[in-house]
Protein backbone atom coordinates (compact mmCIF):
# COMPACT_ATOMS: atom_id res chain seq x y z
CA UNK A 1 103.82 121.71 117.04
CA UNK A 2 103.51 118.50 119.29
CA UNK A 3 103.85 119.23 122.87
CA UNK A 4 106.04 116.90 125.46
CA UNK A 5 105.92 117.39 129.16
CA UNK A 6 109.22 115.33 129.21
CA UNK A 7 111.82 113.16 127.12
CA UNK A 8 113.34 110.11 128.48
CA UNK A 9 116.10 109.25 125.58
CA UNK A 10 118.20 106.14 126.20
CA UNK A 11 120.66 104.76 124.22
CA UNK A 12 123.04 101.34 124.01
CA UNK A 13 126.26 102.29 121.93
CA UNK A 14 129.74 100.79 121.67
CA UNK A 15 131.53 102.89 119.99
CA UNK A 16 129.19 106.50 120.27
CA UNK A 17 127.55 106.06 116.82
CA UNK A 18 124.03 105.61 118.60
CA UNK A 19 124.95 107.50 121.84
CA UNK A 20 125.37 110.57 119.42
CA UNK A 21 122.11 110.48 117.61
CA UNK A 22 120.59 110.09 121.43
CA UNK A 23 122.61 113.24 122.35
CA UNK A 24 121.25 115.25 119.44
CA UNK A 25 117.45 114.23 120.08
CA UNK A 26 117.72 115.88 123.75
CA UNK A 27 119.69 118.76 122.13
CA UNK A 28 116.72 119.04 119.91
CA UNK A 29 114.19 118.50 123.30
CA UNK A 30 115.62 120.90 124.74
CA UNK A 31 116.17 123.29 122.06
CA UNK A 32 112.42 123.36 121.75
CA UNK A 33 111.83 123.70 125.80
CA UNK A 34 111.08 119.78 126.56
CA UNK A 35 113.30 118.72 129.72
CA UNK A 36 115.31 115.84 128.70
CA UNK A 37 117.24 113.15 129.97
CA UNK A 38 120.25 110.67 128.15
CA UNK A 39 120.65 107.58 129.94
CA UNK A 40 122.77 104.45 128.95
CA UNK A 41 120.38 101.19 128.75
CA UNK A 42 122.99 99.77 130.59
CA UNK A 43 122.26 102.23 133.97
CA UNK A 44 118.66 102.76 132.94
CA UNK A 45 115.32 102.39 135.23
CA UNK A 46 112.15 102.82 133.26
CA UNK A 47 110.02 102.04 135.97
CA UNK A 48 111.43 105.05 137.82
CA UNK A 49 112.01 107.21 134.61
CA UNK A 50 109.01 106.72 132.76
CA UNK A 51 104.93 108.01 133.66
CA UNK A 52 102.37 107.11 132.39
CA UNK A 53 100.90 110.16 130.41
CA UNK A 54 99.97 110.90 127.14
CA UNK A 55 102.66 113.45 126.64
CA UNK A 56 105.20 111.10 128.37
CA UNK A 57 108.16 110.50 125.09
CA UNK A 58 110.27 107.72 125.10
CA UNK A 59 113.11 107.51 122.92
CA UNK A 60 115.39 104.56 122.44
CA UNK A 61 118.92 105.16 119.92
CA UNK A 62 120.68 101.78 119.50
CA UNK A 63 122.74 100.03 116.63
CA UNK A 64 121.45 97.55 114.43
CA UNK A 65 122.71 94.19 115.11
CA UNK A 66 122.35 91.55 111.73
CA UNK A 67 118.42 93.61 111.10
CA UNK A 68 117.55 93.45 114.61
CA UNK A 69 118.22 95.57 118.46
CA UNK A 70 121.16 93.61 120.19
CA UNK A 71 119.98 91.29 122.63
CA UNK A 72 120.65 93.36 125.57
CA UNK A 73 118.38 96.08 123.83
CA UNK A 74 115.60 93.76 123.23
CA UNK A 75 115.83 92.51 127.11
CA UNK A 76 115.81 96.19 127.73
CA UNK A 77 112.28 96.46 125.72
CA UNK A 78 110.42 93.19 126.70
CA UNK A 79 111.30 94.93 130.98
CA UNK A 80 109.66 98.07 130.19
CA UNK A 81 106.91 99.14 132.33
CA UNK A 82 103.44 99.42 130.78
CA UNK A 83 102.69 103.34 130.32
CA UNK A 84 99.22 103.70 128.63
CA UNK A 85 99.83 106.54 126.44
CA UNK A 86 103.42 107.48 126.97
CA UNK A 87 104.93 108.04 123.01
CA UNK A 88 108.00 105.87 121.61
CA UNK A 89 110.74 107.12 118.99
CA UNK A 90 113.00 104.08 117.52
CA UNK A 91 116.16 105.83 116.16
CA UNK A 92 118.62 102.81 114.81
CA UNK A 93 121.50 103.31 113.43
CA UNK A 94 123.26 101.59 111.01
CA UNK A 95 126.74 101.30 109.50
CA UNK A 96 128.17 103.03 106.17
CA UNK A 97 130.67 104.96 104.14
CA UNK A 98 131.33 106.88 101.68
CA UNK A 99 132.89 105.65 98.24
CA UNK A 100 134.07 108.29 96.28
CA UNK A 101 130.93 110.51 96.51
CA UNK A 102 128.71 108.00 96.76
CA UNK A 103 126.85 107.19 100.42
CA UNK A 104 126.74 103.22 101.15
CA UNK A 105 123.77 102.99 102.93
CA UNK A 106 123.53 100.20 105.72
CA UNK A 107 119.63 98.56 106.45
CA UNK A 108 118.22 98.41 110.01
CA UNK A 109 115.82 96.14 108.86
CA UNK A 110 113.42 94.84 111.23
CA UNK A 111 115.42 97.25 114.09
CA UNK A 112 113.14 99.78 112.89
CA UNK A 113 109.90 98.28 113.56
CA UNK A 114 110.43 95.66 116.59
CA UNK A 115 110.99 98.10 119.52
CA UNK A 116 107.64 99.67 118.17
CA UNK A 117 106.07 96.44 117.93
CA UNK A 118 106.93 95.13 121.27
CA UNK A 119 106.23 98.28 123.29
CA UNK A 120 102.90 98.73 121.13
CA UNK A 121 101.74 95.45 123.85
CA UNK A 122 102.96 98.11 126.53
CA UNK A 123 100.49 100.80 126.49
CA UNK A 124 102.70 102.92 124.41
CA UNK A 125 101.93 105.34 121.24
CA UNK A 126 104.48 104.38 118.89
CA UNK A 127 104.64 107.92 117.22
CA UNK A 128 108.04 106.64 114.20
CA UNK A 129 111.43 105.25 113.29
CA UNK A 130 114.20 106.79 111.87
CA UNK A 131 117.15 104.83 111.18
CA UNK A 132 120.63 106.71 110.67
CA UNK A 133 123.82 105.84 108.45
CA UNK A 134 126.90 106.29 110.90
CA UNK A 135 130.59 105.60 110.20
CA UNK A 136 131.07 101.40 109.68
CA UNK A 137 132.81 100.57 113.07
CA UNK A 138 133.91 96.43 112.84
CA UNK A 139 137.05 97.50 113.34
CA UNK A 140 137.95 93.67 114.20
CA UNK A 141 137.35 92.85 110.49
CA UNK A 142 138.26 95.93 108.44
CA UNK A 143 140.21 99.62 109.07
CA UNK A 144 138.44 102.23 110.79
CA UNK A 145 137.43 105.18 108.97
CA UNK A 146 139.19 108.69 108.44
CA UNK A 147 138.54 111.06 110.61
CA UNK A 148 137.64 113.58 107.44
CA UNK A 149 135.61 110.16 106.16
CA UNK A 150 133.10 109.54 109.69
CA UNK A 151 133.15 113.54 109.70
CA UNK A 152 130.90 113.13 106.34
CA UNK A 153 128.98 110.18 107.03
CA UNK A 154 128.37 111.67 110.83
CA UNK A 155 127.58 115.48 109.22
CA UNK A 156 125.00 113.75 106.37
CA UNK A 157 123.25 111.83 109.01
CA UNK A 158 122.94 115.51 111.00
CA UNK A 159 121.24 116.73 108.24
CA UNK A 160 118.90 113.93 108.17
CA UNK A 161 118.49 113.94 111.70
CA UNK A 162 117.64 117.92 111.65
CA UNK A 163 114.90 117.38 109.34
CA UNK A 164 113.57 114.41 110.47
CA UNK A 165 112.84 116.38 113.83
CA UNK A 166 111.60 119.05 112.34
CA UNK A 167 108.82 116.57 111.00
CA UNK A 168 108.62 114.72 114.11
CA UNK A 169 108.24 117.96 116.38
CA UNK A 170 105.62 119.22 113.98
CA UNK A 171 103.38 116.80 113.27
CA UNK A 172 104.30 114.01 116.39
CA UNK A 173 104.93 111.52 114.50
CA UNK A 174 107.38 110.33 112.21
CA UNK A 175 106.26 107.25 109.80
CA UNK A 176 105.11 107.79 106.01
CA UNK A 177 109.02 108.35 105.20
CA UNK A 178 111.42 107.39 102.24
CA UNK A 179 113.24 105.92 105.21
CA UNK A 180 110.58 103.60 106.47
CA UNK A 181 109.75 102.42 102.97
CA UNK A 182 113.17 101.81 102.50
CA UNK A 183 113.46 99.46 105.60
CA UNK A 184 110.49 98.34 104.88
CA UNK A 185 111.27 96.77 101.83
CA UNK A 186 114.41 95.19 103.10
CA UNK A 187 112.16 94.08 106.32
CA UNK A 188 109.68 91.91 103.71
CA UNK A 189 112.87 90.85 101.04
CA UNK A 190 114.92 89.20 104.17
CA UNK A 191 111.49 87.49 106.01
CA UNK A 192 110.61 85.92 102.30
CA UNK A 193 114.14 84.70 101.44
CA UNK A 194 116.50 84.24 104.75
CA UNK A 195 113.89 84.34 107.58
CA UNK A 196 115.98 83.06 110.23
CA UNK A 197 119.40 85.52 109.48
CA UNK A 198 118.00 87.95 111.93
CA UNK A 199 118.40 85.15 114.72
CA UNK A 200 120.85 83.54 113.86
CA UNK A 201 123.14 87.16 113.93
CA UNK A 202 121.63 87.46 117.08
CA UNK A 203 122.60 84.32 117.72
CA UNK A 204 125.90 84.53 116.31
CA UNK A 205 127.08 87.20 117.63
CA UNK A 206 126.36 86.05 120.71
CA UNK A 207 128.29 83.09 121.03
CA UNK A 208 130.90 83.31 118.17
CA UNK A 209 131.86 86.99 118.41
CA UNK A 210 133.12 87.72 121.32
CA UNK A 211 134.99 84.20 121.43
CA UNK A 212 137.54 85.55 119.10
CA UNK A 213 138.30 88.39 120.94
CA UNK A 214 141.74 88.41 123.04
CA UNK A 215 144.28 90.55 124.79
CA UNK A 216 148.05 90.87 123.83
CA UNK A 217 150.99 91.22 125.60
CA UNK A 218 150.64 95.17 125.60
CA UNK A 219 147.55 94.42 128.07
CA UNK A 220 148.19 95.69 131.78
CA UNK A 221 145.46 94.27 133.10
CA UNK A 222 143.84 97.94 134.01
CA UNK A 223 140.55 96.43 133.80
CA UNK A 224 138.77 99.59 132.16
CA UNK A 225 137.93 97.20 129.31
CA UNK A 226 135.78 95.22 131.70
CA UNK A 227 134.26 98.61 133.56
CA UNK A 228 133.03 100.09 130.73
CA UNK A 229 131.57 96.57 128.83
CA UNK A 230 127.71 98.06 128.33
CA UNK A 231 126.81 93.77 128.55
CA UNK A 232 129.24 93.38 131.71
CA UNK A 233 130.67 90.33 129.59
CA UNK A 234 134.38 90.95 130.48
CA UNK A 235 135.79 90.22 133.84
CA UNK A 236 139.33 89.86 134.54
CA UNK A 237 141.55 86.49 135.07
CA UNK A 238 144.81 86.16 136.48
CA UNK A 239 146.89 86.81 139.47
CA UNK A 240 149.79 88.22 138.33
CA UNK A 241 148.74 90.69 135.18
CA UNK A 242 144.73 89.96 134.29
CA UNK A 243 143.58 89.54 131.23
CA UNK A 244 140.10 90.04 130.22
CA UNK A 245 137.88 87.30 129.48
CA UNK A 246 134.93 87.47 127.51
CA UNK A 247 132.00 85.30 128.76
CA UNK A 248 128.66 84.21 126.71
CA UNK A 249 126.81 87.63 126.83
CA UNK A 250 129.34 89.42 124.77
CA UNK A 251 127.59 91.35 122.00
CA UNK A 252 130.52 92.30 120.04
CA UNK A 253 130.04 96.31 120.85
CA UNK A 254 133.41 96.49 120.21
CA UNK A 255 133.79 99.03 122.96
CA UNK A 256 137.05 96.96 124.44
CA UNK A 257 138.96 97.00 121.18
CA UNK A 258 138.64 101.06 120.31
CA UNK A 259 138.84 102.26 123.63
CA UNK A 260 141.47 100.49 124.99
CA UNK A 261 143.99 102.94 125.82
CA UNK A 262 147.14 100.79 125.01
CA UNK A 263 145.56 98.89 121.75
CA UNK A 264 146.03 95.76 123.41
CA UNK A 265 142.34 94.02 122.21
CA UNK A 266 141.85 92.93 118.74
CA UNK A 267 140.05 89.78 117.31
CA UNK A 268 142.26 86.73 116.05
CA UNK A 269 140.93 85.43 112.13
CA UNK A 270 142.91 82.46 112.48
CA UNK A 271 141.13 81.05 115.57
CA UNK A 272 137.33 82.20 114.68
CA UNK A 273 138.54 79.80 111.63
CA UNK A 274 139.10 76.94 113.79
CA UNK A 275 135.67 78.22 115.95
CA UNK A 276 134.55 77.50 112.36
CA UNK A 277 135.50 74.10 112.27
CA UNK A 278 134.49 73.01 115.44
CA UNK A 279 130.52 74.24 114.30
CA UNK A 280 131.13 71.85 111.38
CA UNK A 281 132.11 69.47 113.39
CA UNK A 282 129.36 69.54 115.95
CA UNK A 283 126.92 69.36 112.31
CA UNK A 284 128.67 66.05 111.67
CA UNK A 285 127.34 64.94 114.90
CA UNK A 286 123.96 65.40 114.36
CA UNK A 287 124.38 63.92 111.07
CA UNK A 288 125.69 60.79 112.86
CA UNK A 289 122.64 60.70 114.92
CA UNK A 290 120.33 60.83 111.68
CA UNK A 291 122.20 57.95 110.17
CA UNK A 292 121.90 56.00 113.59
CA UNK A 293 118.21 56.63 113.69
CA UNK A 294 117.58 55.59 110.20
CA UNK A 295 119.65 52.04 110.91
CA UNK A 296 118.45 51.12 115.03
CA UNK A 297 114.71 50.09 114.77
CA UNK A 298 112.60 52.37 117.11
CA UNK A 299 114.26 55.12 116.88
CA UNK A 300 112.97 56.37 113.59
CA UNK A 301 110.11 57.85 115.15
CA UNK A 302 112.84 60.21 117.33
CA UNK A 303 114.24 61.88 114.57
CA UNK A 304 112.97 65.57 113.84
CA UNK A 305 114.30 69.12 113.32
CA UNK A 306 114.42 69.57 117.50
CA UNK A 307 116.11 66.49 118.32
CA UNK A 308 118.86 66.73 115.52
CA UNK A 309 119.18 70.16 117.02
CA UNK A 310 119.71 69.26 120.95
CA UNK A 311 122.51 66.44 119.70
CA UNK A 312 123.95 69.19 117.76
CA UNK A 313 124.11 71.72 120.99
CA UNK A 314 124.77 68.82 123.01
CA UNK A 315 127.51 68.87 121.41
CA UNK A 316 128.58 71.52 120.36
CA UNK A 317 128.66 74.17 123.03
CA UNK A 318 130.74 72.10 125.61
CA UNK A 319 133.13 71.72 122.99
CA UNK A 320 133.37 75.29 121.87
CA UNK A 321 133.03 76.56 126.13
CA UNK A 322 136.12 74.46 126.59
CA UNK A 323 138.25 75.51 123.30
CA UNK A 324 137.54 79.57 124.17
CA UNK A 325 138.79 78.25 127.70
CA UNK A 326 141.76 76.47 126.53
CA UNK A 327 142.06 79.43 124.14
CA UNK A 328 142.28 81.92 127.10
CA UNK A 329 145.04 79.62 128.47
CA UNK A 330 147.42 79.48 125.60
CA UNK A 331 147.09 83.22 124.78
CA UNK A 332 149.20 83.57 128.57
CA UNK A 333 152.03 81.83 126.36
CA UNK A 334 154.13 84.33 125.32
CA UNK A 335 155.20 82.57 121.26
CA UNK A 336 151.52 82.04 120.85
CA UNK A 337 150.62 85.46 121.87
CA UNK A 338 153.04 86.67 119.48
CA UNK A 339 151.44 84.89 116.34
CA UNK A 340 147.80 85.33 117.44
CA UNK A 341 148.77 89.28 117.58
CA UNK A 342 150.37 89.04 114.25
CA UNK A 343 147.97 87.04 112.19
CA UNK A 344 144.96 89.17 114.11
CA UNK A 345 144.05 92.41 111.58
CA UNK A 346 142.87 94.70 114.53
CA UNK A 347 146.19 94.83 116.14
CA UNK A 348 146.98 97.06 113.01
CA UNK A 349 143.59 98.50 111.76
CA UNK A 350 143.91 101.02 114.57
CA UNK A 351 140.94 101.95 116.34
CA UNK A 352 137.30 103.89 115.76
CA UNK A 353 135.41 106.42 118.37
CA UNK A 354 132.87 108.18 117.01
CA UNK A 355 133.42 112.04 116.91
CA UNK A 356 133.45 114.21 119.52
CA UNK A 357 132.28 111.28 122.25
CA UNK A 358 134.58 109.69 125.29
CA UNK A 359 134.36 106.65 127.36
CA UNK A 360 132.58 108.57 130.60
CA UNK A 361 130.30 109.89 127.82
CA UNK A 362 128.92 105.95 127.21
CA UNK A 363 128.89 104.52 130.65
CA UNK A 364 127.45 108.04 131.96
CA UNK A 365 129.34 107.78 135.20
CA UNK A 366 130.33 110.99 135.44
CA UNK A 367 128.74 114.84 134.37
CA UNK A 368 130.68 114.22 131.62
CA UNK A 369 127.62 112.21 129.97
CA UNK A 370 126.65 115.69 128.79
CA UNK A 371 127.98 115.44 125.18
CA UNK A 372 130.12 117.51 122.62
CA UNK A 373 127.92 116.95 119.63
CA UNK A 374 129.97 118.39 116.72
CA UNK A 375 130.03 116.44 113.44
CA UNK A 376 134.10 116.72 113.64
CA UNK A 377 136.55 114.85 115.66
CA UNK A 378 139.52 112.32 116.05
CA UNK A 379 137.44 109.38 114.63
């Protein structure tokens, strides 16, 4: 059996999919008499947490964001410390469900194999990847799952989790697996055929997702949305009753939306469809520009994949800062409020918290960061 003087698990989670596999890797520490600690990435300090020894174990749990760690996640990596020697465990997680019998696997993709990659340069041993199917939680695009339903997908990926440590314990490492091959495959199908849609879900999700995202007039302007934002991309605007406002790091966690304690957050279809637009319309502009090149003499020679780009961001991120701005303005109107709650499908999809977890749990401000890890709950 490998032998750890210490575990230092962190985790980034919206909705407690990933902060639940983190909370059953220091059960499992524990259970086999390694001290461990579970720290948010959002309240984490590697430098302090972290020696440099060979039975030092780092493990990071995180969701899988379009193949790849969230941004914040990846930031997180690339300010580790060096520690020569200290181990590394990458446990992703990834959405599913269940239809009829059947398990829908999700794909972590390249989330499986970057974090070891990048802290490889650090000094560390990376000693395996797991990734983990947990309930489907884009509960600003479709209904959350059953309770009974994320029970099953949360109990199967358990039992996968039980056994993978039971591997990874035993042997210290974790890496000739059905698993990896599986993300493996998917890793070398999406760099052949759609090499950038890693980045540009990064990308995406960074400056579309969270632009579509809005309060209603159930919203009190309690501000716990914006306390408990793991990217601190909310802050609240207004004098009278605040409303949130989500600014450019938003990573679409999601953690707003299901724990909002009135159900006053959801996502509005009808404006990321105008969001839409505008990106086409920025694309005409750089098309523009290519024509001018090709007529004005001397400028020819300017035209390339970069500078077509900068007119297109030239263009269009002013454009889309000052429609979310404008956006945030109208939603104070009560009429518009009104239809942007009823055309917006989260208002009524209801809302998604992975079993047995709570708010303090994620932000671990409190004791209560010690988790109820049961496979059961209120979804």
């Amino acid at each position: 059996m490998r032998s750890f003087r210490q575990a230092t698990v962190y985790f980034a989670s919206g909705t407690g999919n990933s902060y639940l596999v983190g909370a059953w890797f220091r059960d499992a520490a524990e259970a086999r008499g390694i001290p461990a600690v579970l720290t948010p990435v959002a309240r984490a300090d590697p430098r302090r947490d972290i020696a440099a020894a060979p039975d030092e174990l780092v493990v990071l749990a995180f969701p899988t964001h379009g193949g790849l760690p969230p941004w914040s996640v990846i930031k997180f990596l690339l300010r580790m410390p060096r520690r020569k020697g200290a181990g590394f465990l990458c446990l992703p997680t990834r959405g599913s469900f269940f239809v009829g019998p059947l398990l829908v696997p999700g794909a972590a993709i390249l989330a499986s194999f970057l974090p070891p990659f990048i802290l490889a340069f650090k000094g560390y041993r990376p000693l395996g990847a797991v990734s983990f199917d947990m309930p489907a939680n884009i509960t600003s695009v479709h209904p959350p799952l059953t309770s009974r339903h994320a029970g099953r997908v949360v109990a199967r990926a358990r039992a996968k989790f039980d056994r993978s440590m039971d591997r990874f314990f035993g042997k210290g490492r974790v890496w000739l697996t059905r698993n990896n091959a599986y993300e493996a495959i998917w890793s070398l199908a999406v760099l052949r055929f759609i090499p950038l849609f890693p980045l540009l879900y990064l990308v995406l999700g960074r400056f579309f997702m969270g632009k579509v995202m809005f309060a209603n007039d159930r919203c009190t302007g309690c501000g716990i949305c914006a306390a408990a934002c793991p990217a601190g991309a909310l802050v609240m605007v207004g004098r009278n009753v605040p409303r949130p406002y989500w600014r450019y790091n938003c990573e679409h966690c999601l953690r707003c939306l299901n724990y909002c304690p009135h159900q006053a957050i959801g996502a509005s279809l009808p404006w990321a469809a105008f969001l839409w637009w505008l990106g086409s319309a920025a694309a005409l502009a750089a098309a523009v520009f290519s024509h001018l090149t090709a007529l004005v003499p001397g400028l020819e020679a300017w035209r390339g994949y970069w500078t077509v780009e900068l007119v297109n961001s030239l263009v269009y991120y002013p454009v889309f800062i000052a429609a979310y701005a404008l956006f945030h303005v109208l939603n104070r109107i009560k009429f518009l409020n009104v239809v942007l709650s009823r055309t917006s499908p989260s208002f009524f999809l209801g809302q998604y918290r992975a079993p047995g977890t709570a708010l303090p749990q994620l932000t671990g401000r409190t004791d209560a960061s010690r988790p109820h890890t049961s496979t059961t709950g209120d979804g």
